[in-house]
N, C-alpha and C. Protein backbone atom coordinates (compact mmCIF):
# COMPACT_ATOMS: atom_id res chain seq x y z
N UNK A 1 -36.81 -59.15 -10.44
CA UNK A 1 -37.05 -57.73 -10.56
C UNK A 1 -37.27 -57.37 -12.03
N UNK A 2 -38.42 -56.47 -12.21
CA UNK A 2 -38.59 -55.91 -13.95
C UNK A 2 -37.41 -55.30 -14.22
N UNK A 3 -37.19 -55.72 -15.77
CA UNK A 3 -36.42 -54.23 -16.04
C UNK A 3 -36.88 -52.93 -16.38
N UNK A 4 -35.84 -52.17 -16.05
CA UNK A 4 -36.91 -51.20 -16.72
C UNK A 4 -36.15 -50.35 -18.10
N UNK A 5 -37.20 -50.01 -18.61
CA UNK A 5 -36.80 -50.23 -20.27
C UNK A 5 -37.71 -49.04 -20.61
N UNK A 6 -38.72 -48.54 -19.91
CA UNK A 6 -39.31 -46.96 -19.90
C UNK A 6 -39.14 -46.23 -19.51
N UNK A 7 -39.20 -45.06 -20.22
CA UNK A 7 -38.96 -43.56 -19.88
C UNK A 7 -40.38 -42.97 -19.40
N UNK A 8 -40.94 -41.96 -18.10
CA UNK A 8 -41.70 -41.21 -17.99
C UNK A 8 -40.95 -40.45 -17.66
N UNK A 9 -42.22 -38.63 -18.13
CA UNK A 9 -41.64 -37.41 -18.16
C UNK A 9 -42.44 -36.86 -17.27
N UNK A 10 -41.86 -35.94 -16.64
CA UNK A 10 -43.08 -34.91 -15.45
C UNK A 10 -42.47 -33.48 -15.58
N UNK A 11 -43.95 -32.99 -15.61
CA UNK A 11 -43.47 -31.52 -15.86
C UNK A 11 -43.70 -31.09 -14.33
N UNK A 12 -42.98 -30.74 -13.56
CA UNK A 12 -42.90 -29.75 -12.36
C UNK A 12 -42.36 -28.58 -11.83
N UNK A 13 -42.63 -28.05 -10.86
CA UNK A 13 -42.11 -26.20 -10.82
C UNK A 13 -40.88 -26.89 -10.14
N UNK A 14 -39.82 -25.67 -9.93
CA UNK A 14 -38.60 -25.85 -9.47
C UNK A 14 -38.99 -26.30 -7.87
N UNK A 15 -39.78 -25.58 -7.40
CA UNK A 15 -39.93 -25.79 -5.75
C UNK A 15 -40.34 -27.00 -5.48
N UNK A 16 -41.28 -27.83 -6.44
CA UNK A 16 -41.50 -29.37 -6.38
C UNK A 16 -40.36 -30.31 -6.18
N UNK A 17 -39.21 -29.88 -7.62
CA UNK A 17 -38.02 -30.05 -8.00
C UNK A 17 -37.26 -30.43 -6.34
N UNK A 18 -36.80 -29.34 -5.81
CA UNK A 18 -36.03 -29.05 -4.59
C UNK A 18 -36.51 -30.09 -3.88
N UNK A 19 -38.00 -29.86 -3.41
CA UNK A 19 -38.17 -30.41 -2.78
C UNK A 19 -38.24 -32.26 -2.47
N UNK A 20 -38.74 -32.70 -3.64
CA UNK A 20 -38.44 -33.96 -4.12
C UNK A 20 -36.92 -34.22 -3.84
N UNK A 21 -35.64 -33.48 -4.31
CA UNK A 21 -34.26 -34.46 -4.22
C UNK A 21 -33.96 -34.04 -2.84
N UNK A 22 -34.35 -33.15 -2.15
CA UNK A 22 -34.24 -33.09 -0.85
C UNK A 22 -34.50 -34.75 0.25
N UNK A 23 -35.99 -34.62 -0.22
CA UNK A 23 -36.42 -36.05 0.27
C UNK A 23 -35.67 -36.98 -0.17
N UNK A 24 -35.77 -37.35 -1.46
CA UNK A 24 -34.56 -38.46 -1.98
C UNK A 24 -33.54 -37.83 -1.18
N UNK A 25 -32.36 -37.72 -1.38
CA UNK A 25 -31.29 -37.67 -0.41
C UNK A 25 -31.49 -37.81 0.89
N UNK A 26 -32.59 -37.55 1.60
CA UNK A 26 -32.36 -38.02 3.28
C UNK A 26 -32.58 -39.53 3.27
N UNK A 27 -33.20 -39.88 2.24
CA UNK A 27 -33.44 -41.31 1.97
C UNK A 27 -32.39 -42.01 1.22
N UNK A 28 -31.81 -41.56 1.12
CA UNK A 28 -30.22 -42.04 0.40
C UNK A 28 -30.65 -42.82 -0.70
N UNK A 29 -31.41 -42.05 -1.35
CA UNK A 29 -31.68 -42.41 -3.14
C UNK A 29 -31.78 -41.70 -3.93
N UNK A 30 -31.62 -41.79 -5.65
CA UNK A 30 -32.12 -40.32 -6.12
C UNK A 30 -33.39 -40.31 -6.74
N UNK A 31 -33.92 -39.00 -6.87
CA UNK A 31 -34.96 -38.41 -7.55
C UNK A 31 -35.56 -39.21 -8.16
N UNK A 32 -35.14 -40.48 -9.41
CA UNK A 32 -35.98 -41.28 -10.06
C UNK A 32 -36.25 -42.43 -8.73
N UNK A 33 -35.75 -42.96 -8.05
CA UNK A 33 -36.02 -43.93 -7.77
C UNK A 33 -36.78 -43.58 -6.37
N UNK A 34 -37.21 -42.33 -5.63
CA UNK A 34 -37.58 -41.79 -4.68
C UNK A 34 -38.48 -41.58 -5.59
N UNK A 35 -39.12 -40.73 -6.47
CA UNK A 35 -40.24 -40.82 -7.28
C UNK A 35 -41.12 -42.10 -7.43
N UNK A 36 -40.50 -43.31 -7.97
CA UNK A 36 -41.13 -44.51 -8.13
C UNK A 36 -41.60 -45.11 -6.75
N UNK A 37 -40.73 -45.06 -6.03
CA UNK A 37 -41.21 -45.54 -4.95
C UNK A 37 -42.57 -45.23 -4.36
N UNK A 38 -42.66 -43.62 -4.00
CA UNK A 38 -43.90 -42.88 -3.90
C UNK A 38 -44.82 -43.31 -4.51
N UNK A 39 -44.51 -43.17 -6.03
CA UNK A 39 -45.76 -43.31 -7.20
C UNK A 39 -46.41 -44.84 -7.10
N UNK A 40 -45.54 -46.01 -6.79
CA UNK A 40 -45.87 -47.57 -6.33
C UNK A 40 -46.69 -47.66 -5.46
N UNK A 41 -46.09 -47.09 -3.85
CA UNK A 41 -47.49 -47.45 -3.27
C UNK A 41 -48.11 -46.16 -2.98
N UNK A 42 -48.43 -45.04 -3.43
CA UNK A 42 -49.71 -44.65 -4.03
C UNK A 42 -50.30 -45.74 -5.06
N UNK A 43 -49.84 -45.78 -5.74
CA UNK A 43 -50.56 -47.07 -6.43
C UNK A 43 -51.21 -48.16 -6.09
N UNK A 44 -50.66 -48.97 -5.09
CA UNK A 44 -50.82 -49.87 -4.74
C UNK A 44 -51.80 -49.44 -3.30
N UNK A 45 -52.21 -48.83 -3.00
CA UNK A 45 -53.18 -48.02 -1.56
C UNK A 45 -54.60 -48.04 -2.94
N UNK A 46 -54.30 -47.39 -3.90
CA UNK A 46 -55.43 -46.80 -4.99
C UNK A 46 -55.92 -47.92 -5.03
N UNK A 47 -55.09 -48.71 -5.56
CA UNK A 47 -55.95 -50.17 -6.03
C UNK A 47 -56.68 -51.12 -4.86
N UNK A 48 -55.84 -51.37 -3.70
CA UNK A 48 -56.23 -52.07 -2.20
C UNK A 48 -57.57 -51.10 -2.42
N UNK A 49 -57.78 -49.88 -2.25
CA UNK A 49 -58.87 -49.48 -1.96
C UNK A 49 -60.34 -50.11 -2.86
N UNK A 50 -59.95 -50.13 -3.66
CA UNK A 50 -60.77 -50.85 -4.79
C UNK A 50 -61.05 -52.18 -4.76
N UNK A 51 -60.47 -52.92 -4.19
CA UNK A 51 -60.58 -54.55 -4.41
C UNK A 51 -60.63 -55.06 -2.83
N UNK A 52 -60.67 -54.28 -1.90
CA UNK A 52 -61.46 -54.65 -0.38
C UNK A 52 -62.30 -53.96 0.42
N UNK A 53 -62.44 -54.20 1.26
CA UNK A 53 -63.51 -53.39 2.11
C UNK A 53 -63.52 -53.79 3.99
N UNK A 54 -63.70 -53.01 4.48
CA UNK A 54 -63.57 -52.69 5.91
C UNK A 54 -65.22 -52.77 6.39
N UNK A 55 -65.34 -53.86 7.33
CA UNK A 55 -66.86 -53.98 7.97
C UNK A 55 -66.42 -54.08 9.42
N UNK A 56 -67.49 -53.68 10.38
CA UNK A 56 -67.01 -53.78 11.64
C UNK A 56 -67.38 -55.11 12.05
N UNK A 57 -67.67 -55.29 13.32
CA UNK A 57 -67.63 -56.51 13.69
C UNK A 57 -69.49 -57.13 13.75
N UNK A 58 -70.22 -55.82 13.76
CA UNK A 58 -71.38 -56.12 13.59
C UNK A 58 -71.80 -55.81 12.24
N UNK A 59 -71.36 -55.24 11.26
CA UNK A 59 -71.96 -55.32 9.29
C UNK A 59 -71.44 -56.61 9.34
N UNK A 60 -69.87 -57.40 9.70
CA UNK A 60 -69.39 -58.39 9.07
C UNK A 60 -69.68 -59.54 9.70
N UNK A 61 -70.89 -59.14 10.50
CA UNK A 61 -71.79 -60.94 11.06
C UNK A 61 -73.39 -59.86 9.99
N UNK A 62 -73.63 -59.17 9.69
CA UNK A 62 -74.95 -58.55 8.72
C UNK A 62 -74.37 -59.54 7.66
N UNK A 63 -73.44 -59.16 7.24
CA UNK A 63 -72.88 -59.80 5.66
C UNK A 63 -72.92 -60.84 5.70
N UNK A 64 -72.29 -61.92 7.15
CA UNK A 64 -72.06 -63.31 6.84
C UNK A 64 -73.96 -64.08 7.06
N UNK A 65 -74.61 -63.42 7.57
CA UNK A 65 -75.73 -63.58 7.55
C UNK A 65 -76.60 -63.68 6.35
N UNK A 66 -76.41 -62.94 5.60
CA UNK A 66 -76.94 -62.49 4.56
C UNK A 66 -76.51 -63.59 3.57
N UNK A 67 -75.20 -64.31 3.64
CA UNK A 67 -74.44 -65.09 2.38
C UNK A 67 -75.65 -66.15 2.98
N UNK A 68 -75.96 -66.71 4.03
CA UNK A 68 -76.06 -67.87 4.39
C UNK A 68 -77.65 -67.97 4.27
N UNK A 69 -77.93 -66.86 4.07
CA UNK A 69 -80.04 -67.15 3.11
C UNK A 69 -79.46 -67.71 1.70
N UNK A 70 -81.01 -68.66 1.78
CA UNK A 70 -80.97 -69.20 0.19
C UNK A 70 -81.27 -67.89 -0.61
N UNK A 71 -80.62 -68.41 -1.71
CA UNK A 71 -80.97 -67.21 -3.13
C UNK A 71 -82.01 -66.93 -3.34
N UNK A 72 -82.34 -65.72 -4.08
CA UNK A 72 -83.63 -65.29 -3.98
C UNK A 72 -84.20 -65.94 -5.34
N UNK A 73 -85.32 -65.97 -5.78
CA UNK A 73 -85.70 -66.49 -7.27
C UNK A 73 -86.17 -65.15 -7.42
N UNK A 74 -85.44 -64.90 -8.60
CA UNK A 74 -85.68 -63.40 -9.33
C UNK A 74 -85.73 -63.10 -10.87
N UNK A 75 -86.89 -63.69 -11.20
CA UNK A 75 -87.78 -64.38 -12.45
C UNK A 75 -86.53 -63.74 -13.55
N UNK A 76 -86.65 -61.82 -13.35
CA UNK A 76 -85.98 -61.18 -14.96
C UNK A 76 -84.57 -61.20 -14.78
N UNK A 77 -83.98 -61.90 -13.67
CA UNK A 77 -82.65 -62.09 -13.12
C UNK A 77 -82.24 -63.66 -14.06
N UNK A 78 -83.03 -64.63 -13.62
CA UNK A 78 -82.99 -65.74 -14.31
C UNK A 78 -83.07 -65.93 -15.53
N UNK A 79 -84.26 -64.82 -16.11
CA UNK A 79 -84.12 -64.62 -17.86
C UNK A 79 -82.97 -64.25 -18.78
N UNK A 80 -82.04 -63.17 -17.76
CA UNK A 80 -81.65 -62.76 -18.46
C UNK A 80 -80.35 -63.85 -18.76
N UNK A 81 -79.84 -64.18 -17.51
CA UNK A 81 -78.86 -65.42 -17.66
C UNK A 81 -78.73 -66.64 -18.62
N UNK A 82 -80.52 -66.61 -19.08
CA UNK A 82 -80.61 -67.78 -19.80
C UNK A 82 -80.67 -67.12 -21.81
N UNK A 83 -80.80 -66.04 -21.44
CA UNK A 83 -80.36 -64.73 -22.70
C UNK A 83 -79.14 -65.07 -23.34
N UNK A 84 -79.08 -65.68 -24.74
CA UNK A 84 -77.47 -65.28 -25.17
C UNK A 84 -77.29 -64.12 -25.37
N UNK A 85 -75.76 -64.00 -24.97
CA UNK A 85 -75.29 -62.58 -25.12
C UNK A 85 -75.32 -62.37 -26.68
N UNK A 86 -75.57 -60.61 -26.65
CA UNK A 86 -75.55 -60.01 -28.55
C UNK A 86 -74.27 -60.29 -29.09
N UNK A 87 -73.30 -60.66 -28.44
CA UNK A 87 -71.69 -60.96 -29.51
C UNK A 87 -71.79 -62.09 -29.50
N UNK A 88 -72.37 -63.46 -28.86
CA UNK A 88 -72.67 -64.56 -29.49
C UNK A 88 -73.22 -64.92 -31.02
């Protein structure tokens, strides 16, 4: 487990307030650690969303179709690869 060794600050109205240690307490935790929890997997949903993707059963035979053509030859595609990069 990390430690934790940081402080974050949140500015919120009182009715946020309430309502937040309300929740913590039915959850038999407090306020910081009912906060993190939330804020984690929101986090962790944000990012899944970003790094997969959902095809049905007919895009995800389109897609596997598609991997399995040879590559295309794509002359200014090939140039550019063979381009050193400008920070070289």
């Amino acid at each position: 487990m990390d430690t934790k060794t940081k402080n974050l600050t949140l500015r919120i109205s009182d009715r946020d307030k309430v309502s937040l240690q309300r929740a913590a307490q039915l959850q038999g935790s407090n306020l910081s650690e009912f906060i993190l929890k939330a804020a984690r997997q929101s986090a962790q949903e944000v990012l899944a969303q970003q790094s997969s993707f959902q095809l049905s059963s007919q895009q995800m035979q389109a897609f596997l179709d598609a991997l399995d053509q040879p590559a295309k030859d794509i002359p200014n595609l090939r140039e550019l690869f063979q381009t050193p990069p400008p920070w070289d």
